[in-house]
Protein backbone atom coordinates (compact mmCIF):
# COMPACT_ATOMS: atom_id res chain seq x y z
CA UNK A 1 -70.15 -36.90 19.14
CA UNK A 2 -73.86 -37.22 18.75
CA UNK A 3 -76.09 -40.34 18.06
CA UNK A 4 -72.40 -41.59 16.81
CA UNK A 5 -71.85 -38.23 14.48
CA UNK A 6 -69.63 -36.01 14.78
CA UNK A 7 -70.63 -32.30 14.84
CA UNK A 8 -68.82 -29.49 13.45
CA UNK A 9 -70.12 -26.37 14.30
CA UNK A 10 -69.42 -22.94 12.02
CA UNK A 11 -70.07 -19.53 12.54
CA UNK A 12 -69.77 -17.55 9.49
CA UNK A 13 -68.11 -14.31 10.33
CA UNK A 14 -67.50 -11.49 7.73
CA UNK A 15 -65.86 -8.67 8.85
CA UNK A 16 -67.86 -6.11 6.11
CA UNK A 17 -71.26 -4.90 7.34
CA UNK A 18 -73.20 -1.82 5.96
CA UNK A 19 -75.84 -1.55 8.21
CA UNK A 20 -73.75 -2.01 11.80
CA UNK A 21 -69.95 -1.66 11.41
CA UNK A 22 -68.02 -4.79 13.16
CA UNK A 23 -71.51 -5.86 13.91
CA UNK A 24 -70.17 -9.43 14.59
CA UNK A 25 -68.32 -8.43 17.76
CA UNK A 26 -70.34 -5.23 18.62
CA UNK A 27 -70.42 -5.65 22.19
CA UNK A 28 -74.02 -6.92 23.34
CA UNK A 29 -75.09 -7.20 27.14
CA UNK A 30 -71.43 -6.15 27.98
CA UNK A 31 -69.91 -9.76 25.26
CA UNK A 32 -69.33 -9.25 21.79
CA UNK A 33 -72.37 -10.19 19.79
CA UNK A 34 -70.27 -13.41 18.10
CA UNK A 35 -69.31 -14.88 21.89
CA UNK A 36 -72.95 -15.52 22.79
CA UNK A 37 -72.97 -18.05 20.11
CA UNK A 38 -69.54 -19.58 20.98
CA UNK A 39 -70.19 -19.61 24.47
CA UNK A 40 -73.75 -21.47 24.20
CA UNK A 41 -72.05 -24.48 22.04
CA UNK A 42 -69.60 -24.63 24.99
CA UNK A 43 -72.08 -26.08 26.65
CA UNK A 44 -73.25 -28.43 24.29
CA UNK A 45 -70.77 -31.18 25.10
CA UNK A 46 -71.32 -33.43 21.99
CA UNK A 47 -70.22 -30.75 19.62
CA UNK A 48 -66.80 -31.83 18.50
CA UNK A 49 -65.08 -28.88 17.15
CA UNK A 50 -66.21 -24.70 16.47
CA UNK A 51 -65.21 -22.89 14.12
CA UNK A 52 -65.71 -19.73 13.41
CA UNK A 53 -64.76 -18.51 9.28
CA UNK A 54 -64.16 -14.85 8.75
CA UNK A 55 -61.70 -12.67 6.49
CA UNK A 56 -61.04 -10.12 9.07
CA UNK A 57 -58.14 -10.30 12.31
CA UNK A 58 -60.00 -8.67 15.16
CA UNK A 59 -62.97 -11.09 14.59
CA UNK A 60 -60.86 -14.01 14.79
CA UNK A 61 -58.73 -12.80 17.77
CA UNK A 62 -61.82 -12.30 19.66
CA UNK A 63 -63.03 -15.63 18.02
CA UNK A 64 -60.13 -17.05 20.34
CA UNK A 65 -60.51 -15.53 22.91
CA UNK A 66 -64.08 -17.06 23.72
CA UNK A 67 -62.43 -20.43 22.91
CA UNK A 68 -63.09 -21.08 18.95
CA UNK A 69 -61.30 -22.31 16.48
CA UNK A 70 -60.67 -20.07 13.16
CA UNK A 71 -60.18 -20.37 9.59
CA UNK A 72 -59.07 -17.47 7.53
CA UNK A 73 -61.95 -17.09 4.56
CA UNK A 74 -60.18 -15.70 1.45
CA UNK A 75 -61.69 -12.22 0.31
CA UNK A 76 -63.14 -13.55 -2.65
CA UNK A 77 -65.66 -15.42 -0.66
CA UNK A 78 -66.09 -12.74 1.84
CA UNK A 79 -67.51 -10.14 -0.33
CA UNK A 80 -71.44 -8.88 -0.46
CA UNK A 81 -72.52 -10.93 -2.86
CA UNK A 82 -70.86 -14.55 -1.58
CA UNK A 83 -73.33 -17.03 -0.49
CA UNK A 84 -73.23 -19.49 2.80
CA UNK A 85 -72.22 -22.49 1.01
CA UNK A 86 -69.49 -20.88 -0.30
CA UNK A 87 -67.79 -20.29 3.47
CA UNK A 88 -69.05 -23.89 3.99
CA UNK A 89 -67.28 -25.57 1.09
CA UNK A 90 -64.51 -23.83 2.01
CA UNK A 91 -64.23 -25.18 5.36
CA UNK A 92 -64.48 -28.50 4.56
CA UNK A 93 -61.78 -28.59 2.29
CA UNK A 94 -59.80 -26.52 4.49
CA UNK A 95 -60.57 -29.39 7.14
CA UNK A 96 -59.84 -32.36 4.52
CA UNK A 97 -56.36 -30.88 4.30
CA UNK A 98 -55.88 -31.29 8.14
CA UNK A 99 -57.89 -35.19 8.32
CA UNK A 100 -60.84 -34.51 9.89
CA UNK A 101 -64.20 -35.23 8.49
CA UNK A 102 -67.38 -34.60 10.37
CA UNK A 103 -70.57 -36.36 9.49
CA UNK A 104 -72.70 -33.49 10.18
CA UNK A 105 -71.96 -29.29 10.29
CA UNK A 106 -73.98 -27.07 12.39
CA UNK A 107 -74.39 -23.13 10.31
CA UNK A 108 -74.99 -20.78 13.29
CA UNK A 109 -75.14 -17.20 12.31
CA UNK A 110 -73.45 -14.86 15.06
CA UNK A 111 -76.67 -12.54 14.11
CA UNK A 112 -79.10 -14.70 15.84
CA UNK A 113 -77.52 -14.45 19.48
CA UNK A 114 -81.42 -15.67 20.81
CA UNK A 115 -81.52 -19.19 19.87
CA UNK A 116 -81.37 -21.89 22.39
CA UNK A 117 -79.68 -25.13 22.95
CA UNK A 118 -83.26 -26.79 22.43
CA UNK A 119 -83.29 -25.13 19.51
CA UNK A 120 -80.15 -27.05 18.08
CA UNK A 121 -80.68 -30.34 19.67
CA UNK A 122 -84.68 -30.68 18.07
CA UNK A 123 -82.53 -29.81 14.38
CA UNK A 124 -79.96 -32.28 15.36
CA UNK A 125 -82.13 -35.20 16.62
CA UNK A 126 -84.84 -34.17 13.85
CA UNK A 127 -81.84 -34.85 11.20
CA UNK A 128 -80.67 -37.73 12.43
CA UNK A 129 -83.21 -39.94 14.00
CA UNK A 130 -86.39 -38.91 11.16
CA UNK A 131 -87.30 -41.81 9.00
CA UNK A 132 -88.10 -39.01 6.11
CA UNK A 133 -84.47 -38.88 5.14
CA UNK A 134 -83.57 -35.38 5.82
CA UNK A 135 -80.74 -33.96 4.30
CA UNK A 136 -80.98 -31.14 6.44
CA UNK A 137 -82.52 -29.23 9.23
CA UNK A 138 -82.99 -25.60 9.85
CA UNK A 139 -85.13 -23.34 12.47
CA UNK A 140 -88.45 -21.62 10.94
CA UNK A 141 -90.73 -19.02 12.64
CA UNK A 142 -93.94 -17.35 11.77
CA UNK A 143 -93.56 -14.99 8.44
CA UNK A 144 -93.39 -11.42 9.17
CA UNK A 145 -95.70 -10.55 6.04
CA UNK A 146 -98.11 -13.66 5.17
CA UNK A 147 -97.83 -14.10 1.15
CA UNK A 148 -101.96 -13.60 0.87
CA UNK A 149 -100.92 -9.98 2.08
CA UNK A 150 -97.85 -9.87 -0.17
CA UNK A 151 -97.93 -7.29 -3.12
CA UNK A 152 -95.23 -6.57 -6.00
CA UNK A 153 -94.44 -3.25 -7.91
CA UNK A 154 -94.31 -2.69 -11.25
CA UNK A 155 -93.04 0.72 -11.85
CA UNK A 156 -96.50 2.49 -9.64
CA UNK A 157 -98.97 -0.47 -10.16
CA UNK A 158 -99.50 -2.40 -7.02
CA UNK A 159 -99.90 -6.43 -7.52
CA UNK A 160 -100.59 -9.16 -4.91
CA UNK A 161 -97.88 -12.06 -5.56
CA UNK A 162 -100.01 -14.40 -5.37
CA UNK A 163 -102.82 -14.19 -7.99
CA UNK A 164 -105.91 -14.10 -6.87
CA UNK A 165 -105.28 -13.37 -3.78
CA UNK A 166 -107.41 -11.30 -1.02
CA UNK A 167 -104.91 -9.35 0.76
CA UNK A 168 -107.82 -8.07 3.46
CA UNK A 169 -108.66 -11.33 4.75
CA UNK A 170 -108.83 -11.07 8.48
CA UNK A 171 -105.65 -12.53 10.41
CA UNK A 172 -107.44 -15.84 11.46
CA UNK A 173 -108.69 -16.98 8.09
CA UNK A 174 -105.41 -16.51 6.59
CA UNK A 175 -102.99 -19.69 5.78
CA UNK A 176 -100.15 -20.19 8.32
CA UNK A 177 -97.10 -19.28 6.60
CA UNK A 178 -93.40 -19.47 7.97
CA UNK A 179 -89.55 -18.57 6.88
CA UNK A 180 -86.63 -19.06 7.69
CA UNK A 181 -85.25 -17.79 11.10
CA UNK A 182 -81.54 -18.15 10.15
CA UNK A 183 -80.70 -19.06 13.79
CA UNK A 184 -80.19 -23.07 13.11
CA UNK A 185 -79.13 -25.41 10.41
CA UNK A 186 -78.29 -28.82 10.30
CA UNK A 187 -77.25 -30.72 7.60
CA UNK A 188 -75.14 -33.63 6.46
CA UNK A 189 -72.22 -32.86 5.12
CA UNK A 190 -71.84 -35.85 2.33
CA UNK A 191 -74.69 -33.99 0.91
CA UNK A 192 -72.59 -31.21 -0.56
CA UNK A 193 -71.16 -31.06 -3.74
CA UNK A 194 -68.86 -28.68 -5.46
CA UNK A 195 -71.37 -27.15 -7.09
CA UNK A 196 -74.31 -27.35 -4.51
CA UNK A 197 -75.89 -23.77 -4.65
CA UNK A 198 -77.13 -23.94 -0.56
CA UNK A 199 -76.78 -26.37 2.08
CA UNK A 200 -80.46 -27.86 2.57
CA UNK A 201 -80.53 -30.18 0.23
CA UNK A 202 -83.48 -31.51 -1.48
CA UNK A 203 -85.08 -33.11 1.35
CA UNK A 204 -85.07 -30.52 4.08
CA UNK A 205 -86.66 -30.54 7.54
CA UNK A 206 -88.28 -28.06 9.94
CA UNK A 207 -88.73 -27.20 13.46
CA UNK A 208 -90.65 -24.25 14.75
CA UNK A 209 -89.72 -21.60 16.92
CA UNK A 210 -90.87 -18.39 18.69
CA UNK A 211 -90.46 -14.84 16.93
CA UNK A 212 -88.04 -13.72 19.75
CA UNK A 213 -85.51 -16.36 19.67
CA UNK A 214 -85.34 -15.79 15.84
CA UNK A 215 -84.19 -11.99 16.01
CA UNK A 216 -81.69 -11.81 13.16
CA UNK A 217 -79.62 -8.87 14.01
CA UNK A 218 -79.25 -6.27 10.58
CA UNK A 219 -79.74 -2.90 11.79
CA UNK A 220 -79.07 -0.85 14.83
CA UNK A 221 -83.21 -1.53 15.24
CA UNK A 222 -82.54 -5.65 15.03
CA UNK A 223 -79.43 -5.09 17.60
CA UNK A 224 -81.87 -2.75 20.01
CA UNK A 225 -84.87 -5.85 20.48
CA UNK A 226 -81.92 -8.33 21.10
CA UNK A 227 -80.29 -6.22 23.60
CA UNK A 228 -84.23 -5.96 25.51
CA UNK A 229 -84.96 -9.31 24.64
CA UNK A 230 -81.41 -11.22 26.19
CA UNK A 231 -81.58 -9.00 29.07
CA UNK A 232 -85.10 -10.23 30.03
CA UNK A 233 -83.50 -13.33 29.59
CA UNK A 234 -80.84 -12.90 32.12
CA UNK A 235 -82.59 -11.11 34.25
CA UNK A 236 -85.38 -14.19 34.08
CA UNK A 237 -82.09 -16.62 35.06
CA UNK A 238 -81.85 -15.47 38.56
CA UNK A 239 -85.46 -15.33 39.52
């Protein structure tokens, strides 16, 4: 437990992926890209449970082997097109069935291998000790494209989203803008509802991180700055 909750963590693990086949347990600095996650909420002591959801067996043999739980995601939630909160919902009720509850669930994408345990304790203590009444908490980092630079097409005709907009303004006169780094969410869980379409809620909270602990793997380009980036980390370790 934490602050008197207790903490589920899930890692949402589909075994389908276009752009790096078995991405999920590619093997990255010599451990499958999913057992850097596993292993870092081993040592997070207050996390009550992990478990990892995924359709597919060699992702949830491996998923055991590094020492997490698993709970078999039916295919029709498993697909391209299925969102988060559908492997979420689904693991709640799966965990109803059983008797255990858990006051709040920790969404950790295997993709984001970078993240640190700061990075989850500032969502969990900004979730539960705010006075702002989060129903969530999630990680953001600096945009890649700010939206003053953002443009739209409409069949060869060029428009900025936002109207009006200067997309040449120098770097420092431009509005800070941030999204979502994917590596960290938070929320409470008796803020879900059948037919909740995401998991933040409509109070959600923010912390800020740095660019390189917010690589989202996708490609072979994504999995190439993780592999330089955790091995500077590593390497850093036993300086």
């Amino acid at each position: 437990m934490y602050k008197n909750k207790r903490i589920l963590a899930l890692i949402p693990a589909r075994g389908g992926s276009k752009g790096i086949p078995y991405k999920n347990i590619k093997i990255l600095c010599k451990k499958p890209l999913i057992s850097w996650t596993i292993g870092l909420l081993k040592e997070i002591p207050e996390i009550d449970k992990t478990v990892v959801s995924t359709d597919d067996l060699n992702i949830s043999i491996v998923s055991q082997f590094f020492g997490a739980d698993v709970i078999e995601r039916p295919g029709d939630i498993s697909a391209d097109y299925s969102q988060p909160i559908d492997a979420v919902l689904h693991t709640i009720t799966v965990l109803k069935e059983r008797n255990e509850t858990y006051d709040i669930i920790l969404y950790l994408q295997p993709t984001s291998p970078l993240r640190s345990k700061e990075d989850i304790y500032d969502c969990l203590d900004l979730l539960i000790d705010n006075k702002e009444r989060y129903t969530s908490a999630a990680t953001f980092t600096e945009a890649d494209t700010n939206p003053v630079q953002a443009w739209k097409m409409e069949g060869s005709t060029p428009t900025t989203y936002l109207e009006g907009a200067n997309p040449f303004l120098p770097r420092q006169k431009l509005p800070r803008a941030y999204q979502l780094a994917g590596s960290v969410y938070a929320f409470f869980t008796d803020t879900l509802k059948d037919k909740s379409v995401h998991f933040l809620g409509d109070r959600p909270g923010g912390i800020i991180i740095p660019n390189e602990r917010a690589v989202d793997i996708d490609d072979e380009a994504d999995f190439r700055v993780a592999e330089h980036l955790l091995e500077r980390r590593i390497s850093e370790s036993y300086l």
